[in-house]
C-alpha atoms as a PDB file:
ATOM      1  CA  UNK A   1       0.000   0.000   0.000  1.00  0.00           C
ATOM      2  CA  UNK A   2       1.496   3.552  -0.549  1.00  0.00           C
ATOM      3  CA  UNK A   3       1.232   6.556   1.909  1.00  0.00           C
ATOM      4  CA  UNK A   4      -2.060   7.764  -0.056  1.00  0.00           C
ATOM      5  CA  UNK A   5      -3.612   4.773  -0.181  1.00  0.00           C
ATOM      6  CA  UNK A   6      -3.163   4.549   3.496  1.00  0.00           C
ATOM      7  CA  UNK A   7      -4.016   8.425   4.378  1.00  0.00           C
ATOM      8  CA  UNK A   8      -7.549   7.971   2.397  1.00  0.00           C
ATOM      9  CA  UNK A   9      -7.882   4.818   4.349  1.00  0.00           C
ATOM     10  CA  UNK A  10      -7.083   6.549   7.432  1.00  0.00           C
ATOM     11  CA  UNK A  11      -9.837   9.276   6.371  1.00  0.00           C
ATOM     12  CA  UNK A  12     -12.132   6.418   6.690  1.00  0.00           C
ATOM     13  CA  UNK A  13     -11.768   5.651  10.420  1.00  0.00           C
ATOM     14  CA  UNK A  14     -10.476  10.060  11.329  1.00  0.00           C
ATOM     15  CA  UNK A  15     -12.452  11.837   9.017  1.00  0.00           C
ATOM     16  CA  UNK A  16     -10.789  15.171   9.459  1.00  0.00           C
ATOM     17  CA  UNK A  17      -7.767  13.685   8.155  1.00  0.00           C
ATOM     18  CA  UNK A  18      -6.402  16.354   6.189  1.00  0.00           C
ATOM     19  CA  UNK A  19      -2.288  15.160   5.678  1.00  0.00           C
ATOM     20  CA  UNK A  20      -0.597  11.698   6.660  1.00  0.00           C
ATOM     21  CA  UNK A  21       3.458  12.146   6.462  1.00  0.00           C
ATOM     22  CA  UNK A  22       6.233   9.606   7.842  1.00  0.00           C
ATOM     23  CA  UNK A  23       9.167  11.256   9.824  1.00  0.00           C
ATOM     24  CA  UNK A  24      11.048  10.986  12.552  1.00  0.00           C
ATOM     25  CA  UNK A  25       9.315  10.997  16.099  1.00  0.00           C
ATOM     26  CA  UNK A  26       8.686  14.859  17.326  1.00  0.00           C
ATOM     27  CA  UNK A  27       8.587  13.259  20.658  1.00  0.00           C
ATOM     28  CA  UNK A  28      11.968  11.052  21.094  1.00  0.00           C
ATOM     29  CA  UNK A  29      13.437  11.444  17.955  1.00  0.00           C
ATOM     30  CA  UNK A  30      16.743   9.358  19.095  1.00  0.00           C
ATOM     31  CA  UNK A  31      14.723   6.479  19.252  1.00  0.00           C
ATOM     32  CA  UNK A  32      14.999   6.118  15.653  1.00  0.00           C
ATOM     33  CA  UNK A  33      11.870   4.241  14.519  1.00  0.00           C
ATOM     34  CA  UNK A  34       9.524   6.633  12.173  1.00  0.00           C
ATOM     35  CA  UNK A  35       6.368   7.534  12.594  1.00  0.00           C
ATOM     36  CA  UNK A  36       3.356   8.060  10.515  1.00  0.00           C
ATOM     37  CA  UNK A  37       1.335  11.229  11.905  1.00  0.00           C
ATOM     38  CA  UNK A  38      -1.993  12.240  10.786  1.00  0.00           C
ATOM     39  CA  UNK A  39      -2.985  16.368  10.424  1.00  0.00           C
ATOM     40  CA  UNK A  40      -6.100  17.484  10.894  1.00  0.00           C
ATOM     41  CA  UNK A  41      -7.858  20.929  10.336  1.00  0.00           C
ATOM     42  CA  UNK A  42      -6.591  23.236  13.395  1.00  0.00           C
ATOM     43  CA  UNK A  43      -8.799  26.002  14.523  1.00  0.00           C
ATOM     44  CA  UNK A  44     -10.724  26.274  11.328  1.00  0.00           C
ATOM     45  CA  UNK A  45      -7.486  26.722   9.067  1.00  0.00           C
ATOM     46  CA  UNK A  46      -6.116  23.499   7.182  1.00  0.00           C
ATOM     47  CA  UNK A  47      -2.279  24.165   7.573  1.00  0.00           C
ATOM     48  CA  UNK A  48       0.092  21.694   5.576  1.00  0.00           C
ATOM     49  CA  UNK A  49       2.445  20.629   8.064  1.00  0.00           C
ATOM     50  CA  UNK A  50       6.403  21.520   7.507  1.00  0.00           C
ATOM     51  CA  UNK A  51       9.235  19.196   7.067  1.00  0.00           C
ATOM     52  CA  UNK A  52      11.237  20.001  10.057  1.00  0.00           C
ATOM     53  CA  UNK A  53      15.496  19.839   9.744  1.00  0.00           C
ATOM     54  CA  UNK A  54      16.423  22.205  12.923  1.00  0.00           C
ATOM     55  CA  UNK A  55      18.609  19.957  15.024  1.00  0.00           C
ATOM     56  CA  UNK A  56      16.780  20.388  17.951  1.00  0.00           C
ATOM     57  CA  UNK A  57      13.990  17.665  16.003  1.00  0.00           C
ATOM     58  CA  UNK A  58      15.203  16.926  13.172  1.00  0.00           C
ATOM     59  CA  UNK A  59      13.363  14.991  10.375  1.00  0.00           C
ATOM     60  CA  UNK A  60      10.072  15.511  12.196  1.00  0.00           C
ATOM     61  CA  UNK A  61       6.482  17.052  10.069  1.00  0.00           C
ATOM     62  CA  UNK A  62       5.165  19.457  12.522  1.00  0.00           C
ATOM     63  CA  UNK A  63       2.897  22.702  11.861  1.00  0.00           C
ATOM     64  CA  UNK A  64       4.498  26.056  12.919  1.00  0.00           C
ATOM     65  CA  UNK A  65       2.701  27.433  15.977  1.00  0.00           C
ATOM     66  CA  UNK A  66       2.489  31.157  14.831  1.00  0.00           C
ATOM     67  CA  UNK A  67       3.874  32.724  18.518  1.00  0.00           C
ATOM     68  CA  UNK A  68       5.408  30.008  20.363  1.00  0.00           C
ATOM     69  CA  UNK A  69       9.300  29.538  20.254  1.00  0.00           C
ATOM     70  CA  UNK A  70      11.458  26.752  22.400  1.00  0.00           C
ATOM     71  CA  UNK A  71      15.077  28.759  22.401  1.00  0.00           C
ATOM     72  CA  UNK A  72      14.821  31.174  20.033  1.00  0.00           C
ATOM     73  CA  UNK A  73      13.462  28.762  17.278  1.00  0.00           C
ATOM     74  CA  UNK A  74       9.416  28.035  15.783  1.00  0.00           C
ATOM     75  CA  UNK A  75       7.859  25.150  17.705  1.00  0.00           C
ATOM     76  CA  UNK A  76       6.307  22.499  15.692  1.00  0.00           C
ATOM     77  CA  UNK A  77       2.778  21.101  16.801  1.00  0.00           C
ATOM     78  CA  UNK A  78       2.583  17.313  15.864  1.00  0.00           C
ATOM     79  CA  UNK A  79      -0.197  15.475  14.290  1.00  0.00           C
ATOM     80  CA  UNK A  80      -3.025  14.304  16.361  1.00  0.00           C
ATOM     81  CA  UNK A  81      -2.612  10.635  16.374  1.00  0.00           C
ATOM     82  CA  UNK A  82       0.915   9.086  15.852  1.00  0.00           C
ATOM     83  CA  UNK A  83       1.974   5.478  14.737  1.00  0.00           C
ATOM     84  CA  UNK A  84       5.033   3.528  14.356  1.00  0.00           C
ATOM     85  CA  UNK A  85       6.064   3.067  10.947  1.00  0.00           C
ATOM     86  CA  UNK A  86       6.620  -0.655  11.404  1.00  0.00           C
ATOM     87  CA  UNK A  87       3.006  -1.372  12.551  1.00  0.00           C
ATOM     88  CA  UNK A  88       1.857  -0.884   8.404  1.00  0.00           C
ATOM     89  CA  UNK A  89       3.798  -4.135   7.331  1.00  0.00           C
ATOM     90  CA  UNK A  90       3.087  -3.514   3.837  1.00  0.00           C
ATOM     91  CA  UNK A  91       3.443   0.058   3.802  1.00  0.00           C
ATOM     92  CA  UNK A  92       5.548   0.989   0.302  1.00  0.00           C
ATOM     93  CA  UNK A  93       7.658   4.084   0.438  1.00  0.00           C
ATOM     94  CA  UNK A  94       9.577   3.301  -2.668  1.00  0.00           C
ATOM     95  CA  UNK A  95       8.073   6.801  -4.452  1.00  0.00           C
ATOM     96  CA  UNK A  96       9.599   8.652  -1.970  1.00  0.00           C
ATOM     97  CA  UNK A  97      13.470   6.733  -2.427  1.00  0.00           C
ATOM     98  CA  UNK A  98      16.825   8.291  -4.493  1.00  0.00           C
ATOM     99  CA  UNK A  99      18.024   6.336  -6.846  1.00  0.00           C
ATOM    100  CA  UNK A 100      19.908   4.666  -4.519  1.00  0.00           C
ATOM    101  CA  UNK A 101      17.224   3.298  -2.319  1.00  0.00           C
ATOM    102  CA  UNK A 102      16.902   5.890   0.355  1.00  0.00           C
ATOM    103  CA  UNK A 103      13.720   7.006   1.900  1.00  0.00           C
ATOM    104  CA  UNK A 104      13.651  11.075   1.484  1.00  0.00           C
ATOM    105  CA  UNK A 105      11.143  11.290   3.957  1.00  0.00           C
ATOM    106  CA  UNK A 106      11.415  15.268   3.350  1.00  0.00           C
ATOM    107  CA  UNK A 107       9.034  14.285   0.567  1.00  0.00           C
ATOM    108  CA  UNK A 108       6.570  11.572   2.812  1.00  0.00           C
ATOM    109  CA  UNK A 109       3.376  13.887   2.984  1.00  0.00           C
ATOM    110  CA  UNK A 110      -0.137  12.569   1.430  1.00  0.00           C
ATOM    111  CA  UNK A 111      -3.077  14.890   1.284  1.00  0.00           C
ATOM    112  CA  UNK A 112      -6.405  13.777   1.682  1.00  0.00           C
ATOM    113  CA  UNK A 113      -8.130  16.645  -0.114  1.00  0.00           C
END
Protein backbone atom coordinates (compact mmCIF):
# COMPACT_ATOMS: atom_id res chain seq x y z
CA UNK A 1 0.00 0.00 0.00
CA UNK A 2 1.50 3.55 -0.55
CA UNK A 3 1.23 6.56 1.91
CA UNK A 4 -2.06 7.76 -0.06
CA UNK A 5 -3.61 4.77 -0.18
CA UNK A 6 -3.16 4.55 3.50
CA UNK A 7 -4.02 8.43 4.38
CA UNK A 8 -7.55 7.97 2.40
CA UNK A 9 -7.88 4.82 4.35
CA UNK A 10 -7.08 6.55 7.43
CA UNK A 11 -9.84 9.28 6.37
CA UNK A 12 -12.13 6.42 6.69
CA UNK A 13 -11.77 5.65 10.42
CA UNK A 14 -10.48 10.06 11.33
CA UNK A 15 -12.45 11.84 9.02
CA UNK A 16 -10.79 15.17 9.46
CA UNK A 17 -7.77 13.68 8.15
CA UNK A 18 -6.40 16.35 6.19
CA UNK A 19 -2.29 15.16 5.68
CA UNK A 20 -0.60 11.70 6.66
CA UNK A 21 3.46 12.15 6.46
CA UNK A 22 6.23 9.61 7.84
CA UNK A 23 9.17 11.26 9.82
CA UNK A 24 11.05 10.99 12.55
CA UNK A 25 9.31 11.00 16.10
CA UNK A 26 8.69 14.86 17.33
CA UNK A 27 8.59 13.26 20.66
CA UNK A 28 11.97 11.05 21.09
CA UNK A 29 13.44 11.44 17.95
CA UNK A 30 16.74 9.36 19.09
CA UNK A 31 14.72 6.48 19.25
CA UNK A 32 15.00 6.12 15.65
CA UNK A 33 11.87 4.24 14.52
CA UNK A 34 9.52 6.63 12.17
CA UNK A 35 6.37 7.53 12.59
CA UNK A 36 3.36 8.06 10.51
CA UNK A 37 1.34 11.23 11.90
CA UNK A 38 -1.99 12.24 10.79
CA UNK A 39 -2.99 16.37 10.42
CA UNK A 40 -6.10 17.48 10.89
CA UNK A 41 -7.86 20.93 10.34
CA UNK A 42 -6.59 23.24 13.40
CA UNK A 43 -8.80 26.00 14.52
CA UNK A 44 -10.72 26.27 11.33
CA UNK A 45 -7.49 26.72 9.07
CA UNK A 46 -6.12 23.50 7.18
CA UNK A 47 -2.28 24.16 7.57
CA UNK A 48 0.09 21.69 5.58
CA UNK A 49 2.45 20.63 8.06
CA UNK A 50 6.40 21.52 7.51
CA UNK A 51 9.24 19.20 7.07
CA UNK A 52 11.24 20.00 10.06
CA UNK A 53 15.50 19.84 9.74
CA UNK A 54 16.42 22.20 12.92
CA UNK A 55 18.61 19.96 15.02
CA UNK A 56 16.78 20.39 17.95
CA UNK A 57 13.99 17.67 16.00
CA UNK A 58 15.20 16.93 13.17
CA UNK A 59 13.36 14.99 10.37
CA UNK A 60 10.07 15.51 12.20
CA UNK A 61 6.48 17.05 10.07
CA UNK A 62 5.17 19.46 12.52
CA UNK A 63 2.90 22.70 11.86
CA UNK A 64 4.50 26.06 12.92
CA UNK A 65 2.70 27.43 15.98
CA UNK A 66 2.49 31.16 14.83
CA UNK A 67 3.87 32.72 18.52
CA UNK A 68 5.41 30.01 20.36
CA UNK A 69 9.30 29.54 20.25
CA UNK A 70 11.46 26.75 22.40
CA UNK A 71 15.08 28.76 22.40
CA UNK A 72 14.82 31.17 20.03
CA UNK A 73 13.46 28.76 17.28
CA UNK A 74 9.42 28.04 15.78
CA UNK A 75 7.86 25.15 17.71
CA UNK A 76 6.31 22.50 15.69
CA UNK A 77 2.78 21.10 16.80
CA UNK A 78 2.58 17.31 15.86
CA UNK A 79 -0.20 15.48 14.29
CA UNK A 80 -3.03 14.30 16.36
CA UNK A 81 -2.61 10.64 16.37
CA UNK A 82 0.92 9.09 15.85
CA UNK A 83 1.97 5.48 14.74
CA UNK A 84 5.03 3.53 14.36
CA UNK A 85 6.06 3.07 10.95
CA UNK A 86 6.62 -0.66 11.40
CA UNK A 87 3.01 -1.37 12.55
CA UNK A 88 1.86 -0.88 8.40
CA UNK A 89 3.80 -4.14 7.33
CA UNK A 90 3.09 -3.51 3.84
CA UNK A 91 3.44 0.06 3.80
CA UNK A 92 5.55 0.99 0.30
CA UNK A 93 7.66 4.08 0.44
CA UNK A 94 9.58 3.30 -2.67
CA UNK A 95 8.07 6.80 -4.45
CA UNK A 96 9.60 8.65 -1.97
CA UNK A 97 13.47 6.73 -2.43
CA UNK A 98 16.82 8.29 -4.49
CA UNK A 99 18.02 6.34 -6.85
CA UNK A 100 19.91 4.67 -4.52
CA UNK A 101 17.22 3.30 -2.32
CA UNK A 102 16.90 5.89 0.36
CA UNK A 103 13.72 7.01 1.90
CA UNK A 104 13.65 11.07 1.48
CA UNK A 105 11.14 11.29 3.96
CA UNK A 106 11.41 15.27 3.35
CA UNK A 107 9.03 14.29 0.57
CA UNK A 108 6.57 11.57 2.81
CA UNK A 109 3.38 13.89 2.98
CA UNK A 110 -0.14 12.57 1.43
CA UNK A 111 -3.08 14.89 1.28
CA UNK A 112 -6.40 13.78 1.68
CA UNK A 113 -8.13 16.64 -0.11
Amino acid sequence: MTLTELAYKLKEIFPQTIYVTVGNNPHASIVGDKVVSIFYERNGQKLKPEYNKDSMSPDTWGIKHPKLKVYEKPFYISGIHQFYLHEISDLDLSEYADENGKIDYSKCIAETE
